[in-house]
N, C-alpha and C. Protein backbone atom coordinates (compact mmCIF):
# COMPACT_ATOMS: atom_id res chain seq x y z
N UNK A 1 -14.31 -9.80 8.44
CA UNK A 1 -13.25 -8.87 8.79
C UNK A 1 -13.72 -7.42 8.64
N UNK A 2 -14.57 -6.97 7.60
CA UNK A 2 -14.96 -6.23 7.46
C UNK A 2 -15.84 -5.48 8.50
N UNK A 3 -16.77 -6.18 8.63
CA UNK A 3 -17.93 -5.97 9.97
C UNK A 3 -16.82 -5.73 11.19
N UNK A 4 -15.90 -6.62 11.80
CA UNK A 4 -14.92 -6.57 12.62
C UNK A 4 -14.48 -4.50 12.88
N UNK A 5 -13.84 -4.60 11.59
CA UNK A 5 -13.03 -3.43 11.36
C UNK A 5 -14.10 -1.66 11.78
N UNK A 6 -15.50 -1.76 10.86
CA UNK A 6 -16.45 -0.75 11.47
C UNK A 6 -16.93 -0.78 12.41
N UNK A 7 -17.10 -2.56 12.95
CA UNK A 7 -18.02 -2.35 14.75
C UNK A 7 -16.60 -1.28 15.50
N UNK A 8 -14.82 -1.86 15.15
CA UNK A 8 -14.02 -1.40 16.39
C UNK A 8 -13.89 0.18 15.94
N UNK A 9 -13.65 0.48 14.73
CA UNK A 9 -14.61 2.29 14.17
C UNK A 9 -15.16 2.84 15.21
N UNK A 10 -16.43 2.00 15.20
CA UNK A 10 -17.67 2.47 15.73
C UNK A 10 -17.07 2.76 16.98
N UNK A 11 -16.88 1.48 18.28
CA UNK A 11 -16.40 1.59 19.07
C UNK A 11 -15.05 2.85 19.81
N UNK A 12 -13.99 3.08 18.49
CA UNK A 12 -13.12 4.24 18.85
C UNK A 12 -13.95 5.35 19.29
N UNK A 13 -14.68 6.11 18.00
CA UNK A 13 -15.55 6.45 17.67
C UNK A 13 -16.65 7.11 18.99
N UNK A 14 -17.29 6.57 19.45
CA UNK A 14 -18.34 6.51 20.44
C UNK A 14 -17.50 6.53 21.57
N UNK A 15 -16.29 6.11 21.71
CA UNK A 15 -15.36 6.22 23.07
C UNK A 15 -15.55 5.45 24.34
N UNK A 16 -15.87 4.22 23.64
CA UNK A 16 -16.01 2.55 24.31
C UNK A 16 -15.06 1.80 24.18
N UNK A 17 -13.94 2.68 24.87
CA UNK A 17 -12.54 1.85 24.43
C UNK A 17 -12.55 0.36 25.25
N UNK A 18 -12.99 0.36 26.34
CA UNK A 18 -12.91 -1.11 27.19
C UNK A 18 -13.15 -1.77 26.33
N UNK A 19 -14.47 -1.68 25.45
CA UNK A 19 -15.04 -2.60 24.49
C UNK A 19 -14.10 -3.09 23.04
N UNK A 20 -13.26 -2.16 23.38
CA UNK A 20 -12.32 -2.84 21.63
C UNK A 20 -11.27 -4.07 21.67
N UNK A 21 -10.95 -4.68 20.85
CA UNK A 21 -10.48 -5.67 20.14
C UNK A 21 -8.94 -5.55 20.34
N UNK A 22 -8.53 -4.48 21.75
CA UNK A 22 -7.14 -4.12 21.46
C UNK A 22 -5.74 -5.08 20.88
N UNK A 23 -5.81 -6.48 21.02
CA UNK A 23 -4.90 -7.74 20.67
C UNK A 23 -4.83 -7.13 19.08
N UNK A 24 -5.78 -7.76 18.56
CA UNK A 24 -6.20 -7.50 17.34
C UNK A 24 -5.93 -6.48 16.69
N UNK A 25 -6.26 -5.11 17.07
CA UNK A 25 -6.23 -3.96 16.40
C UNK A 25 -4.79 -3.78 15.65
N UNK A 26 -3.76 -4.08 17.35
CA UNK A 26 -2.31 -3.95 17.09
C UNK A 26 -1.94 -4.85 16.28
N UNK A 27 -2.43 -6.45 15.92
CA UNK A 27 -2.15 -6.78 14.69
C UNK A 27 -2.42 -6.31 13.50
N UNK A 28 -3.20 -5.65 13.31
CA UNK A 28 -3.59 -5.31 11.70
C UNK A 28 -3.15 -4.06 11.93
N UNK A 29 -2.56 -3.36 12.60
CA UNK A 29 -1.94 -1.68 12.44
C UNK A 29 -0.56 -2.53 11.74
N UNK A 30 -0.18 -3.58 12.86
CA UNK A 30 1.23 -3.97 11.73
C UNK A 30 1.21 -4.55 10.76
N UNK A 31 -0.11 -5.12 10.40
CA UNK A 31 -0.06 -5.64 9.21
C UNK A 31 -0.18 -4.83 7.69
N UNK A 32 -0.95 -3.69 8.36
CA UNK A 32 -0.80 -2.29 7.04
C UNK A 32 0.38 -2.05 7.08
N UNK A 33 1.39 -1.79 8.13
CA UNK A 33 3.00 -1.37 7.70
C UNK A 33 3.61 -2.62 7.13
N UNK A 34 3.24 -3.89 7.49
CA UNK A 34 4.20 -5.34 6.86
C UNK A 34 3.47 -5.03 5.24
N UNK A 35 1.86 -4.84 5.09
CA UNK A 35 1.75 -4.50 3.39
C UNK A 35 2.45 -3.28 2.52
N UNK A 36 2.93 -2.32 3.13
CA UNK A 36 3.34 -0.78 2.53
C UNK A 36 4.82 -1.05 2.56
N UNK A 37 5.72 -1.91 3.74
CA UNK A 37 6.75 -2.77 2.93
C UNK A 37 6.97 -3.40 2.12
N UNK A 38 5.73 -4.37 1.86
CA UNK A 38 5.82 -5.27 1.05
C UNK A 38 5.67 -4.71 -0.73
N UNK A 39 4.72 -3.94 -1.03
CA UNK A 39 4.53 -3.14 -1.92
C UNK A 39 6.08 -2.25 -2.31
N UNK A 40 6.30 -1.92 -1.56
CA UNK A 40 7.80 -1.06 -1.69
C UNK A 40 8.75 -1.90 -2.27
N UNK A 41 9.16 -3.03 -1.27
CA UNK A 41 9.68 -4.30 -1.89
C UNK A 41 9.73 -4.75 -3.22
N UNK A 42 8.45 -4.88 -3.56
CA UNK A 42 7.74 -5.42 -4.81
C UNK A 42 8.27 -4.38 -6.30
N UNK A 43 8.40 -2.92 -5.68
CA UNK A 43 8.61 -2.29 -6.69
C UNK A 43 9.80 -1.85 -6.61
N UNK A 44 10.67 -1.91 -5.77
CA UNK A 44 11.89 -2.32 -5.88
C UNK A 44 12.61 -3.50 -6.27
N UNK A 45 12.21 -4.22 -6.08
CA UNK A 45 12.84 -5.69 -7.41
C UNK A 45 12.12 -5.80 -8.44
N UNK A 46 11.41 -4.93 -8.97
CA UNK A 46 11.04 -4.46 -10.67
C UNK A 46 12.16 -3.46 -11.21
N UNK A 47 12.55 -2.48 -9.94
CA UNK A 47 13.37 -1.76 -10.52
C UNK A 47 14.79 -2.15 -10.40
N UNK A 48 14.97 -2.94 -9.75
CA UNK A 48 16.58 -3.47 -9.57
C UNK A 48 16.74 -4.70 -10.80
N UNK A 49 15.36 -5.35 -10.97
CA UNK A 49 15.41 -5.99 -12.39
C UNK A 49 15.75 -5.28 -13.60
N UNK A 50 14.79 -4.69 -13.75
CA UNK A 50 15.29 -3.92 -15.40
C UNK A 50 16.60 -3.04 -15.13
N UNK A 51 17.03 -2.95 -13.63
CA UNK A 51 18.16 -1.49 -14.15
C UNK A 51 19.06 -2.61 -14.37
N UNK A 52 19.17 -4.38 -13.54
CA UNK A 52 20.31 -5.48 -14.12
C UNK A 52 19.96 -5.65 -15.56
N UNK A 53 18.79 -6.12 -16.05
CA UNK A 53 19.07 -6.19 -17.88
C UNK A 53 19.27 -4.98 -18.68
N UNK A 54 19.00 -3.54 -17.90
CA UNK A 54 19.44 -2.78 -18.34
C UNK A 54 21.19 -2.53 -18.67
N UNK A 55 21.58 -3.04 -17.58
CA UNK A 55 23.29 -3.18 -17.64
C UNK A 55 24.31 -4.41 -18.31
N UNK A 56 23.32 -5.74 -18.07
CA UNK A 56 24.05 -6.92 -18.84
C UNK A 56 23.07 -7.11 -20.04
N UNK A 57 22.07 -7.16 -20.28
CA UNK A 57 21.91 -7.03 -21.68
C UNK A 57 21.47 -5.79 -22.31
N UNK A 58 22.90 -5.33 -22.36
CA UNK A 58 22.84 -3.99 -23.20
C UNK A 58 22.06 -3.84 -24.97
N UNK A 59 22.40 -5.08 -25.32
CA UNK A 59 21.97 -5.02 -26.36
C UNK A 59 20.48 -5.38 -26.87
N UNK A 60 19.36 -5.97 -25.79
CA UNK A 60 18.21 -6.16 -25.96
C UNK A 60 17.67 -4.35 -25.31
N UNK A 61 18.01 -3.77 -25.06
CA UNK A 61 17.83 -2.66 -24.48
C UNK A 61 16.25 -2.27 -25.54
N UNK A 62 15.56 -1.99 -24.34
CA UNK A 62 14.10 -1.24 -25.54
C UNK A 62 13.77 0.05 -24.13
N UNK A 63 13.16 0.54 -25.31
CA UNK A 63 11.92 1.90 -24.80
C UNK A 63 11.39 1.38 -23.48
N UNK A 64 10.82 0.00 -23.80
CA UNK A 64 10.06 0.31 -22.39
C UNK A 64 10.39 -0.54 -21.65
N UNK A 65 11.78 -0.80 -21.52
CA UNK A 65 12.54 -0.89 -20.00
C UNK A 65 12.66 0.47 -19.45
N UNK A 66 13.13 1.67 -20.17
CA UNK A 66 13.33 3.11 -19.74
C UNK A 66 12.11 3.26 -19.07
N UNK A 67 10.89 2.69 -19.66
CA UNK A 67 9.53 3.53 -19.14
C UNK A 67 9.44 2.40 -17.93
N UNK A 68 9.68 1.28 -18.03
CA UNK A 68 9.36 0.90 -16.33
C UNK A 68 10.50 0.88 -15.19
N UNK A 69 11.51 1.66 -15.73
CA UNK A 69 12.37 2.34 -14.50
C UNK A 69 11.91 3.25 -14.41
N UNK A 70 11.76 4.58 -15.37
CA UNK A 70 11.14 5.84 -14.49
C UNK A 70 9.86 5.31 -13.64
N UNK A 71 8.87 4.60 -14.10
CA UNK A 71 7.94 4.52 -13.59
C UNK A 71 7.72 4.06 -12.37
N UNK A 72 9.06 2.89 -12.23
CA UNK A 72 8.88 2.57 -10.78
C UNK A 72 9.40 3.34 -9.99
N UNK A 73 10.73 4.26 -10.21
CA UNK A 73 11.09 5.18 -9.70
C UNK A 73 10.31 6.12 -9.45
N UNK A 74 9.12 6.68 -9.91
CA UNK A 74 8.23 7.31 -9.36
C UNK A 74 7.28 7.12 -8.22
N UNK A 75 7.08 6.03 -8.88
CA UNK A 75 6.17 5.47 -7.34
C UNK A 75 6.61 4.68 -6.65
N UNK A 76 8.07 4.58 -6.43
CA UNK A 76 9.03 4.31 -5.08
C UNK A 76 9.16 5.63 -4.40
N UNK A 77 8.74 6.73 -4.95
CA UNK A 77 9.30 8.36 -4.74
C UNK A 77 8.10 8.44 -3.98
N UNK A 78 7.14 8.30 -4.85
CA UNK A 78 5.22 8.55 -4.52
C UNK A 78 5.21 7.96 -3.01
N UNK A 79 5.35 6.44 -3.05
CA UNK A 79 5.25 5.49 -2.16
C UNK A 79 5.88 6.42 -0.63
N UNK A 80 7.07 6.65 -0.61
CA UNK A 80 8.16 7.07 0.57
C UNK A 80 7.16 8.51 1.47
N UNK A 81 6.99 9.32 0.08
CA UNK A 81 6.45 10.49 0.42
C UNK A 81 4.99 10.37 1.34
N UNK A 82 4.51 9.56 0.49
CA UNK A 82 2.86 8.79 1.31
C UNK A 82 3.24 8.42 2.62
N UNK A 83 4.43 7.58 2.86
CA UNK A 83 4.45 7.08 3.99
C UNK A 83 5.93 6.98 4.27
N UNK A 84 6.21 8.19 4.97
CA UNK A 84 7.24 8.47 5.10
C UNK A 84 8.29 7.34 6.29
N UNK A 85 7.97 6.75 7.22
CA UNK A 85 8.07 6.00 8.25
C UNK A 85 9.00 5.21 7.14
N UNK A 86 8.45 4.31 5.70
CA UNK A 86 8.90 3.29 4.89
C UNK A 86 10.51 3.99 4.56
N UNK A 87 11.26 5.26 4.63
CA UNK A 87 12.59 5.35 4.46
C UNK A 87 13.26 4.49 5.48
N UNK A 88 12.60 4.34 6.44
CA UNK A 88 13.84 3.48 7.39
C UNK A 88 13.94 2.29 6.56
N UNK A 89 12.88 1.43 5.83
CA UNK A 89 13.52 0.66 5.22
C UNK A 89 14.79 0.40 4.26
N UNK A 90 14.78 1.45 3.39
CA UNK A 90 15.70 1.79 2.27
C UNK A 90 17.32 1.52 3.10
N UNK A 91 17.41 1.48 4.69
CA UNK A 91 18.50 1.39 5.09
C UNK A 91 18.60 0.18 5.97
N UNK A 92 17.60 -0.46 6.14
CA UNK A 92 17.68 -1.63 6.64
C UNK A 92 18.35 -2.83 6.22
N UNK A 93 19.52 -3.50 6.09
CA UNK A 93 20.04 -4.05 5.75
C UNK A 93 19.74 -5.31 5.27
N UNK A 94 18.62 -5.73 5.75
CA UNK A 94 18.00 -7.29 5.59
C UNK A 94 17.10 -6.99 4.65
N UNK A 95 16.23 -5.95 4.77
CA UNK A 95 15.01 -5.61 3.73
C UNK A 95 15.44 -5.10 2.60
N UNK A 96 16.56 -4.33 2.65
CA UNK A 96 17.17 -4.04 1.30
C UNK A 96 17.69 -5.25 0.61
N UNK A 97 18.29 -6.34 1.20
CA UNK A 97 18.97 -7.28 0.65
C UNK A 97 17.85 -8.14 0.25
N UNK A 98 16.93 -8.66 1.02
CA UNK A 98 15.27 -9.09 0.27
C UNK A 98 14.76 -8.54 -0.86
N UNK A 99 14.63 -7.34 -1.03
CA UNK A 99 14.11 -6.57 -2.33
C UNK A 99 15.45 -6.48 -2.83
N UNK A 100 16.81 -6.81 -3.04
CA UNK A 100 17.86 -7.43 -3.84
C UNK A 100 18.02 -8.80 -4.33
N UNK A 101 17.55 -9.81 -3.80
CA UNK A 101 17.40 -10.98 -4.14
C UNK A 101 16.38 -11.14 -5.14
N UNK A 102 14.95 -10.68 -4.59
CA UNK A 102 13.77 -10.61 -5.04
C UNK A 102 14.03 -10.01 -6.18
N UNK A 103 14.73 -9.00 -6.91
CA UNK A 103 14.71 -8.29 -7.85
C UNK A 103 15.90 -9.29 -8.91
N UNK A 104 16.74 -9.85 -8.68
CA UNK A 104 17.94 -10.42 -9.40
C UNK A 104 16.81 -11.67 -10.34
């Protein structure tokens, strides 16, 4: 995959577009946006986890539930800013409800 990825480089590159992999390419352009969802996802049902035991078990409450909500809250912040395109998720109704399930 690797070799794959620098020959079609090369190819942009040098401006031998006939010669590229175009099927292909367009899969793995969506497959970096299906991973930068997925990551988002991921740290959104860390943070929808601890903010639920944050609320029903009030009384196990520690320090570092606080520190892995700010933290994911940061780099849900970090994340958006990097790749700004990923806010449409935050309103997508199905992907929000996935990273709601995922997080419960």
């Amino acid at each position: 995959m690797v070799a794959w990825a620098t020959e079609q480089a090369r190819l942009i590159r040098s401006g031998e577009f006939d010669r590229l992999d175009i099927e292909h390419i367009a899969d793995e352009i969506e497959d970096v946006g299906k991973s930068e969802q997925r990551e988002l996802a991921s740290r959104m049902a860390v943070l929808i986890t601890h903010l639920l035991k944050r609320q029903y078990q009030a009384g196990s409450r520690s320090a570092s539930w606080s520190g892995l909500i700010r933290e994911q809250r940061k780099r849900i912040a970090l994340t958006i800013k990097a790749t700004r395109s990923l806010k449409d998720s935050l309103v997508d109704a199905d992907w929000l409800q996935a990273a709601w399930s995922a997080g419960q």
